[in-house]
PDB file of N, CA and C in Angstrom:
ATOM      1  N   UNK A   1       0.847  -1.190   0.000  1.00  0.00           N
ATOM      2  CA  UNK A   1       0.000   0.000   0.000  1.00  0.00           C
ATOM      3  C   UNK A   1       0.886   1.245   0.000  1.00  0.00           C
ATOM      4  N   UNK A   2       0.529   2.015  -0.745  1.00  0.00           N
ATOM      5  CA  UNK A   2       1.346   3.695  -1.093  1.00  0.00           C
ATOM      6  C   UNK A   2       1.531   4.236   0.149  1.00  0.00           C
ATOM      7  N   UNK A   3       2.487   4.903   0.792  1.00  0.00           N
ATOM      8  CA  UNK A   3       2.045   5.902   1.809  1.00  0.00           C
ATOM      9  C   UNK A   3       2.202   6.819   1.280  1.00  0.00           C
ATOM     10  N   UNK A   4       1.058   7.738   1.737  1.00  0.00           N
ATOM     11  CA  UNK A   4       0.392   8.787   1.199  1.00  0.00           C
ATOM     12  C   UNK A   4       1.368  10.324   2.106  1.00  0.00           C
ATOM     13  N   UNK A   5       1.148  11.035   1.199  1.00  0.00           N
ATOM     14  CA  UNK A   5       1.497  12.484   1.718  1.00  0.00           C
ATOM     15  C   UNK A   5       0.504  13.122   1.970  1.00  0.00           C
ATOM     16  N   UNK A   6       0.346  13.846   3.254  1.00  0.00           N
ATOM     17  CA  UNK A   6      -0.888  14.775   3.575  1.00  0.00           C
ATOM     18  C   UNK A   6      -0.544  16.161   4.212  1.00  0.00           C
ATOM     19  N   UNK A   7      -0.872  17.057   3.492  1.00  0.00           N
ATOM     20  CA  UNK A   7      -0.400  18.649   3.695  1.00  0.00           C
ATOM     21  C   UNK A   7      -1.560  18.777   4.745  1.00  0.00           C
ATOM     22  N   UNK A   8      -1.139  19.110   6.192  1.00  0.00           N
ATOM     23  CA  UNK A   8      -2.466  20.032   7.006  1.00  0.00           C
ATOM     24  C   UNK A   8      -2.065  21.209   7.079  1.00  0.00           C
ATOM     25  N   UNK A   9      -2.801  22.276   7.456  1.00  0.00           N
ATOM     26  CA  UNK A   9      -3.044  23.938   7.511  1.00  0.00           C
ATOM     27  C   UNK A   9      -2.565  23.453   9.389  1.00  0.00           C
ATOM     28  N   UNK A  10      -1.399  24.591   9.521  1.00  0.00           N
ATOM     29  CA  UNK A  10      -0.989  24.737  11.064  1.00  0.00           C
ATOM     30  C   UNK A  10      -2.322  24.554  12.189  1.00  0.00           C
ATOM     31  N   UNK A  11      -3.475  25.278  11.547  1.00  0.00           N
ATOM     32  CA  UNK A  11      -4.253  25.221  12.754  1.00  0.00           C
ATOM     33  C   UNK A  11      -4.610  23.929  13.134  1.00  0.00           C
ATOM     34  N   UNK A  12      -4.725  23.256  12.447  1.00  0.00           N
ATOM     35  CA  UNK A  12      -5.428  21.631  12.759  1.00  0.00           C
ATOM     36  C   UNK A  12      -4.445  20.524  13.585  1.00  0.00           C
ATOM     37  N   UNK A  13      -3.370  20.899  14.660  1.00  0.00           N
ATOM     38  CA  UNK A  13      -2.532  20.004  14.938  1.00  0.00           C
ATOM     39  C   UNK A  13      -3.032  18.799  15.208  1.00  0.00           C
ATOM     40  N   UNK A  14      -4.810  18.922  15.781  1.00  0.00           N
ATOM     41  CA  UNK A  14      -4.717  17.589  16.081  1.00  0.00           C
ATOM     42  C   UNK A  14      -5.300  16.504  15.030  1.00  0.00           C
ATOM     43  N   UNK A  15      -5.907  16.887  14.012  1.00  0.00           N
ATOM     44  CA  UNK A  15      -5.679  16.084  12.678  1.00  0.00           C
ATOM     45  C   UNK A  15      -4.088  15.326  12.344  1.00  0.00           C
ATOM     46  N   UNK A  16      -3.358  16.424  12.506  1.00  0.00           N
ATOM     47  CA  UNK A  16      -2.278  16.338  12.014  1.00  0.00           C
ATOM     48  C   UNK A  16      -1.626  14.968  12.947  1.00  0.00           C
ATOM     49  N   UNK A  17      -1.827  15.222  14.328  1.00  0.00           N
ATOM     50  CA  UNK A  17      -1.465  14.392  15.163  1.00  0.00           C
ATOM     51  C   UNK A  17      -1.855  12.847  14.617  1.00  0.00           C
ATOM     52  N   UNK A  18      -3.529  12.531  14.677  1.00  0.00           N
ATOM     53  CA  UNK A  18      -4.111  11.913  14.490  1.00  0.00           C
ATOM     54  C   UNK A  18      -3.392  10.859  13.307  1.00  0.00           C
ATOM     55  N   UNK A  19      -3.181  11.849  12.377  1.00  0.00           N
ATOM     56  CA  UNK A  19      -2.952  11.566  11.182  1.00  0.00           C
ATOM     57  C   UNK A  19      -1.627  11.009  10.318  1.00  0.00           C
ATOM     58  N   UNK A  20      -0.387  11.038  11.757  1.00  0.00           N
ATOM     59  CA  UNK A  20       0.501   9.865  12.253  1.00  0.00           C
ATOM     60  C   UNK A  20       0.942   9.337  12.774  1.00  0.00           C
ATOM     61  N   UNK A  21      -0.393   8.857  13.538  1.00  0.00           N
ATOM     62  CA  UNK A  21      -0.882   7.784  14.534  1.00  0.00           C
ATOM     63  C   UNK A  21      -0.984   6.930  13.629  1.00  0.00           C
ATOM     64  N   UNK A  22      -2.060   7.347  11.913  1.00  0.00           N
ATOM     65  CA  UNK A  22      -2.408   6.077  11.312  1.00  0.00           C
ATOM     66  C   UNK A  22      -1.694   5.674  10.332  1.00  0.00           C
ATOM     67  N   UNK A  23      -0.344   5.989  10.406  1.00  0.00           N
ATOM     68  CA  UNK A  23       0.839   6.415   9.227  1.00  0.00           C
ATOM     69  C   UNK A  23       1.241   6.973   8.209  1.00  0.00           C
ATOM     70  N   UNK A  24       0.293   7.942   8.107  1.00  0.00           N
ATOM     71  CA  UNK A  24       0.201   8.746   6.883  1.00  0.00           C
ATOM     72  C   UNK A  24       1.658   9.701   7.353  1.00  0.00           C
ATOM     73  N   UNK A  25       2.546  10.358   6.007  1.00  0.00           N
ATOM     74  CA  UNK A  25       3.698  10.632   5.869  1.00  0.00           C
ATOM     75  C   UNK A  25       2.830  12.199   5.802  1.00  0.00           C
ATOM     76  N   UNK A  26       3.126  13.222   6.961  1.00  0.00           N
ATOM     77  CA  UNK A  26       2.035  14.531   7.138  1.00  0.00           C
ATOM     78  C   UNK A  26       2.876  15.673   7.408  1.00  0.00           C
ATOM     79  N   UNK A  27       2.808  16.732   6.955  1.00  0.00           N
ATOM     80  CA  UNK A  27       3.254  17.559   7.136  1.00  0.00           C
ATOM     81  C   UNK A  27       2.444  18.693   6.799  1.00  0.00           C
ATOM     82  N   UNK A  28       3.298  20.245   6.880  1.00  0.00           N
ATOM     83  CA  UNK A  28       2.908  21.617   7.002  1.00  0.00           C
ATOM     84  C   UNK A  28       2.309  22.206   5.154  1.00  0.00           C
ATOM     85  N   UNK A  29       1.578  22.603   4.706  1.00  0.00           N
ATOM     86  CA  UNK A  29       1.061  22.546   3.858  1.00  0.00           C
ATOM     87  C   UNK A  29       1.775  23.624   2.567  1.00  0.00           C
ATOM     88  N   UNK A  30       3.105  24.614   3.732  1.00  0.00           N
ATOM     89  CA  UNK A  30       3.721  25.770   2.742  1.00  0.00           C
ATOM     90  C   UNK A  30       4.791  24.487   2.438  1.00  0.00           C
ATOM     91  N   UNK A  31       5.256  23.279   3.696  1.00  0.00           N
ATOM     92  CA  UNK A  31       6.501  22.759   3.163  1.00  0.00           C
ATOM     93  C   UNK A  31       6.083  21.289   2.233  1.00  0.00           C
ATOM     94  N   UNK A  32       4.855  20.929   1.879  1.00  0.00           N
ATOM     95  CA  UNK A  32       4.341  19.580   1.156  1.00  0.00           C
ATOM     96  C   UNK A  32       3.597  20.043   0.093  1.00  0.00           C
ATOM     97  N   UNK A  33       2.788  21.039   0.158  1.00  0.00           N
ATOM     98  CA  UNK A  33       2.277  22.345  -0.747  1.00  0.00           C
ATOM     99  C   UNK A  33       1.463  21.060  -2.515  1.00  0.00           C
ATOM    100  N   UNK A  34       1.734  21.550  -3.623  1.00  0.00           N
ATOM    101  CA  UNK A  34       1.764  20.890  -4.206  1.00  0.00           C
ATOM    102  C   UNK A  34       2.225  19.256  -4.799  1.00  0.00           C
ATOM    103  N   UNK A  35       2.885  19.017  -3.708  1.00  0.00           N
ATOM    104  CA  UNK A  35       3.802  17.765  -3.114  1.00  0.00           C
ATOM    105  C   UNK A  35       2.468  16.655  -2.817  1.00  0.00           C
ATOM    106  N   UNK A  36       1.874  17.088  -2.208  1.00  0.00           N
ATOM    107  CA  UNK A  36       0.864  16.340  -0.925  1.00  0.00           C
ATOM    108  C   UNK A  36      -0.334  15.617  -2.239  1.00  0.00           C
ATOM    109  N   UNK A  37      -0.439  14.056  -1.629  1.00  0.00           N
ATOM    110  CA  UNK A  37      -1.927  13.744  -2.031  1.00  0.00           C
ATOM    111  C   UNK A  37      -2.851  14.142  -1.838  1.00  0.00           C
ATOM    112  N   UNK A  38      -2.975  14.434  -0.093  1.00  0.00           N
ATOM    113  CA  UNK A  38      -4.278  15.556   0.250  1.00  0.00           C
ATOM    114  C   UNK A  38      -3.673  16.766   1.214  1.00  0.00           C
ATOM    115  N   UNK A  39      -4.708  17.620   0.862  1.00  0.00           N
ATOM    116  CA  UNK A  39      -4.447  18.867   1.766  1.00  0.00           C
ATOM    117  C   UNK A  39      -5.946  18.677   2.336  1.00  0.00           C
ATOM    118  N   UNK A  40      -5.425  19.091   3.400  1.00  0.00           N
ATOM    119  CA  UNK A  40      -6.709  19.403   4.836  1.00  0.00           C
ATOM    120  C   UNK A  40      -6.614  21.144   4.878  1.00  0.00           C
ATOM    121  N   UNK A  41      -7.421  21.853   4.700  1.00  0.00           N
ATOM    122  CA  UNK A  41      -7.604  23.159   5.302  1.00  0.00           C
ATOM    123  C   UNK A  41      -9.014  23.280   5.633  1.00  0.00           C
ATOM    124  N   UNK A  42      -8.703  24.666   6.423  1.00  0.00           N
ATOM    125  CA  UNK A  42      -9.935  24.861   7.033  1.00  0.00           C
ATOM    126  C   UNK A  42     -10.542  26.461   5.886  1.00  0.00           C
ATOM    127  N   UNK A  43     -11.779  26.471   5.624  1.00  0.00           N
ATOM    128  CA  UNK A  43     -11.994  27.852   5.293  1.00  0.00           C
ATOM    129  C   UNK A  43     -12.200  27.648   3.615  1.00  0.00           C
ATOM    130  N   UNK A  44     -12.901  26.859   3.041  1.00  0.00           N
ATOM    131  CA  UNK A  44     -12.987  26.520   1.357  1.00  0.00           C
ATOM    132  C   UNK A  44     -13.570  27.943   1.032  1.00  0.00           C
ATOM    133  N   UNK A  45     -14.297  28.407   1.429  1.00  0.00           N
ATOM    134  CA  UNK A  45     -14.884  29.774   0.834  1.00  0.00           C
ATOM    135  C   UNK A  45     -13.698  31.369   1.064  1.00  0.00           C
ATOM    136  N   UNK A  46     -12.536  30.684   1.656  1.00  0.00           N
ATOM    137  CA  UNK A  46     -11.964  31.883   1.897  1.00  0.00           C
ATOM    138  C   UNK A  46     -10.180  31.487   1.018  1.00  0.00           C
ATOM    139  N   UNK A  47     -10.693  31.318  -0.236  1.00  0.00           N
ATOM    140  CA  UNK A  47      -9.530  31.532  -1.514  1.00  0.00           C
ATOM    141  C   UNK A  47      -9.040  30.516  -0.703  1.00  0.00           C
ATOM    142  N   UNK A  48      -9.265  29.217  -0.956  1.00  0.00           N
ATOM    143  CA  UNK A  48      -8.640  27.927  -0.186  1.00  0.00           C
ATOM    144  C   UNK A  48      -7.772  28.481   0.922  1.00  0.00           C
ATOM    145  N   UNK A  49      -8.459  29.112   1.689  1.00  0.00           N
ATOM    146  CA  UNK A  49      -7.871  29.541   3.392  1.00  0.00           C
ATOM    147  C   UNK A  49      -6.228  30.147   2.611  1.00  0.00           C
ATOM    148  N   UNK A  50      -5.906  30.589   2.130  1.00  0.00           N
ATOM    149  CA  UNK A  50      -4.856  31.667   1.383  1.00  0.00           C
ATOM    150  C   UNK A  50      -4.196  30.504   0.791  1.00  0.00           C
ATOM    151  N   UNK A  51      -4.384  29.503   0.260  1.00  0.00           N
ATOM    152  CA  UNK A  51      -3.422  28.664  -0.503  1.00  0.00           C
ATOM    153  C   UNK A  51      -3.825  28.487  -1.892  1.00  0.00           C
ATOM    154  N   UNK A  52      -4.319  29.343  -2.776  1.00  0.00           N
ATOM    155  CA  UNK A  52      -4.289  29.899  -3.854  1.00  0.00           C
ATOM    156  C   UNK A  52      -3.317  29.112  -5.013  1.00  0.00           C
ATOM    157  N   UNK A  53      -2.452  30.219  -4.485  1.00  0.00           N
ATOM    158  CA  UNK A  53      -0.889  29.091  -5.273  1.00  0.00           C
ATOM    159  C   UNK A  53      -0.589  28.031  -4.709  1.00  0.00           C
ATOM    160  N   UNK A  54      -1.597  27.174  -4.333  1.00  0.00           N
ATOM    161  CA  UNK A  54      -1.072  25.617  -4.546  1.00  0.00           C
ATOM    162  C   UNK A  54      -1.841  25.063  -5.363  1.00  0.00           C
ATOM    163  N   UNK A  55      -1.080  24.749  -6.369  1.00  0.00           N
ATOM    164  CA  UNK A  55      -1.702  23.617  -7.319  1.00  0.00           C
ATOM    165  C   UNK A  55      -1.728  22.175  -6.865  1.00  0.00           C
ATOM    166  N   UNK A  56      -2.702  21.129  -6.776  1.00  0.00           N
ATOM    167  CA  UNK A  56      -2.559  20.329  -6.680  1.00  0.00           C
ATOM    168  C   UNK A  56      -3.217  19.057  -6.978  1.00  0.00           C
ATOM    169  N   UNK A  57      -3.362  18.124  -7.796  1.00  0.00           N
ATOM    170  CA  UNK A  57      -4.115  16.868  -8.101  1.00  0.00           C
ATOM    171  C   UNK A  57      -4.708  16.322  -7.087  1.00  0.00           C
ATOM    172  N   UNK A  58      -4.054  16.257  -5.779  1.00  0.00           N
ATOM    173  CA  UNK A  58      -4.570  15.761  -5.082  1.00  0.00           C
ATOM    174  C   UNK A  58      -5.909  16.190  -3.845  1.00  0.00           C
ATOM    175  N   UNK A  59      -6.224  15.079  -3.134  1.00  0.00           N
ATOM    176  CA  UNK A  59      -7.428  15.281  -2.658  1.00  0.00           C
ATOM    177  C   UNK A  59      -7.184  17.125  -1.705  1.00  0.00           C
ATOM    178  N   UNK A  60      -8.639  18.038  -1.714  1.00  0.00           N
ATOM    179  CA  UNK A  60      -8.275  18.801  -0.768  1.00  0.00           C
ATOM    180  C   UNK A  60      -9.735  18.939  -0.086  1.00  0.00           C
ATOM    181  N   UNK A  61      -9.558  18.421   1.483  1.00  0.00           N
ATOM    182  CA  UNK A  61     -10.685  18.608   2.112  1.00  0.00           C
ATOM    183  C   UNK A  61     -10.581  19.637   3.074  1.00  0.00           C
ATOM    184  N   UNK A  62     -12.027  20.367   3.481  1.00  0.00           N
ATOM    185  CA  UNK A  62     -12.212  21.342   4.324  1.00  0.00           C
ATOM    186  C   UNK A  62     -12.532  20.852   5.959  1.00  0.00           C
ATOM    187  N   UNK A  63     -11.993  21.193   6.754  1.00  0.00           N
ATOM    188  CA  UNK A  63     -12.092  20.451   8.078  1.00  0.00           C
ATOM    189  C   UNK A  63     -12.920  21.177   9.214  1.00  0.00           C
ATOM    190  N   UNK A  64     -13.325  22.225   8.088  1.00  0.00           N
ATOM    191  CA  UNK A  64     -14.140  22.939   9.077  1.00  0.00           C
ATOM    192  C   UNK A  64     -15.706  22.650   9.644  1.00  0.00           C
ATOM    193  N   UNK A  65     -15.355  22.411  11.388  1.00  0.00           N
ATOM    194  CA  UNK A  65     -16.508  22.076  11.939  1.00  0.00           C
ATOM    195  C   UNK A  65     -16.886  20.068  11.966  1.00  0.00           C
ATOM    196  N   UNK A  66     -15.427  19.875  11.367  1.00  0.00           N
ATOM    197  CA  UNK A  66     -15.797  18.559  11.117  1.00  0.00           C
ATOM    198  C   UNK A  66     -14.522  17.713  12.603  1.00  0.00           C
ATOM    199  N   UNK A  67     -15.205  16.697  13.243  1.00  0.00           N
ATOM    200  CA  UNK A  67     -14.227  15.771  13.864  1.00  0.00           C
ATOM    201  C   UNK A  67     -13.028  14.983  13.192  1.00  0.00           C
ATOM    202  N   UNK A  68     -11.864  14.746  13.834  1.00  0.00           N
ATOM    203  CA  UNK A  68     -10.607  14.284  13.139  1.00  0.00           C
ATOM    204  C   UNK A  68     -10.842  13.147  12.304  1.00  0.00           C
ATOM    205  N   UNK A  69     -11.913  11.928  13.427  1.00  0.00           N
ATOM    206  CA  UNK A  69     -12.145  10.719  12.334  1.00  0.00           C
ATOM    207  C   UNK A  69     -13.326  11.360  10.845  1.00  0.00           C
ATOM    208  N   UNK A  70     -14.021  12.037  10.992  1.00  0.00           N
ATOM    209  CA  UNK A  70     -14.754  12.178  10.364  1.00  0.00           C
ATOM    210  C   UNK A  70     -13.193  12.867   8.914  1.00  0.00           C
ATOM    211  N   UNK A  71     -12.256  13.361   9.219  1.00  0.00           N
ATOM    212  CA  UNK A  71     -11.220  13.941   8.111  1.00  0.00           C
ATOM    213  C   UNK A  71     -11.020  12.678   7.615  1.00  0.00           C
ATOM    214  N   UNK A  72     -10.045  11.643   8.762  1.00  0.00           N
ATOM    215  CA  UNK A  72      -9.528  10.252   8.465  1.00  0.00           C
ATOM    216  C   UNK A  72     -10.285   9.312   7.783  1.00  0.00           C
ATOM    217  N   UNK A  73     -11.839   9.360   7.513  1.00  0.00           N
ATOM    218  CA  UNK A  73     -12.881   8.636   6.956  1.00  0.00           C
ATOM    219  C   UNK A  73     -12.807   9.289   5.228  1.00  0.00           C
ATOM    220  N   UNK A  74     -12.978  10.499   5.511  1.00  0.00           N
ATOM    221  CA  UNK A  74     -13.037  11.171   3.981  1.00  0.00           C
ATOM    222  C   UNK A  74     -11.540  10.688   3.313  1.00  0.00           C
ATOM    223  N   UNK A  75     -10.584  11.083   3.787  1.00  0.00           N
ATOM    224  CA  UNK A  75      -9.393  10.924   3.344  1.00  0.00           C
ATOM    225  C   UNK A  75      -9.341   9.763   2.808  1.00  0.00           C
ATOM    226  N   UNK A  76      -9.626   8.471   3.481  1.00  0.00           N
ATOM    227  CA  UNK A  76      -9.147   7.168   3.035  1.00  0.00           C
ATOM    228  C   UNK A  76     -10.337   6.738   2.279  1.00  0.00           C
ATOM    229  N   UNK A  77     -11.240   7.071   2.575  1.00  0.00           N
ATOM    230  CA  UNK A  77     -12.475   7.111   1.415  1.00  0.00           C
ATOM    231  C   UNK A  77     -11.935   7.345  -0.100  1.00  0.00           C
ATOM    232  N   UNK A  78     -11.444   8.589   0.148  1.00  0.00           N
ATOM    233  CA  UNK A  78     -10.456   9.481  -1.437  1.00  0.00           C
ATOM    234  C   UNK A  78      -9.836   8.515  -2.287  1.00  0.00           C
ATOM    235  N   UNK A  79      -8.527   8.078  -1.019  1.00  0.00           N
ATOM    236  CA  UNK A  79      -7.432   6.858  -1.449  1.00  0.00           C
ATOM    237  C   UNK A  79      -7.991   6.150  -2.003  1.00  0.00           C
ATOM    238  N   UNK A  80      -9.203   5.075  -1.019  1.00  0.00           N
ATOM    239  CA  UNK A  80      -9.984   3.680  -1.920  1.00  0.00           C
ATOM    240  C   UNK A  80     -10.416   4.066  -3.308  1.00  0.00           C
ATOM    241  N   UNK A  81     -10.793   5.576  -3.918  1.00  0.00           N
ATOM    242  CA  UNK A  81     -11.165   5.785  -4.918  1.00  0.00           C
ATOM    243  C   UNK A  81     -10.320   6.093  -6.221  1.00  0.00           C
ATOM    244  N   UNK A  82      -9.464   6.960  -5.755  1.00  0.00           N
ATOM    245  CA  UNK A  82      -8.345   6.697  -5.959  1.00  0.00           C
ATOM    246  C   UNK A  82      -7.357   5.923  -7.099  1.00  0.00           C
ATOM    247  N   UNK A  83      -7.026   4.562  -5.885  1.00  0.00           N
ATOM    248  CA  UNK A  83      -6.226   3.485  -5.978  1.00  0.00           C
ATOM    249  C   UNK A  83      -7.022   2.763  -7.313  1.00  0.00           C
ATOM    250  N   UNK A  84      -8.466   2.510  -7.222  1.00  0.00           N
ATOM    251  CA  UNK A  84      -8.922   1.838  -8.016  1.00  0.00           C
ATOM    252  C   UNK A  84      -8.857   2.162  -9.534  1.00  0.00           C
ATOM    253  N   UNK A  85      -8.711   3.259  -9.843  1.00  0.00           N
ATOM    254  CA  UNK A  85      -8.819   4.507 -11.004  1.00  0.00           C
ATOM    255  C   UNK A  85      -7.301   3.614 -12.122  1.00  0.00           C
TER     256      UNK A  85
END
């Protein structure tokens, strides 16, 4: 199985935490940026929370108002869809 790269937005440490607990390869979203399979930010209506200039193929979910498993569910949801492609 791939391990995945996942860009989070600073505010979310505990996604971030969460998120290699379950081994995902995670980091800061200015230093994985276009790098990352998924980006987590918070704020979709606000010019992707200032990340504009990131281009990226990969998944980008909004975490706002949402619980960590409820991110970790979408995310690997993404992957299973994904992988199959």
């Amino acid at each position: 199985m791939k391990r995945y790269r996942i860009a989070v937005e600073k505010k979310l440490s505990n996604i971030e935490q969460m998120l290699k607990e379950e081994g995902y390869d995670v980091g800061d979203v200015d230093d994985l940026g276009s790098y990352a399979d998924a980006v987590i930010i918070t704020g979709m209506d606000e010019d992707v929370a200032g990340y504009a200039n990131i281009l990226t193929d990969g998944i980008v979910v909004d975490a706002s108002g949402r619980q960590p498993e409820e991110v970790l569910y979408e995310i690997e949801r993404n992957f299973r869809l994904k992988d199959k492609e």
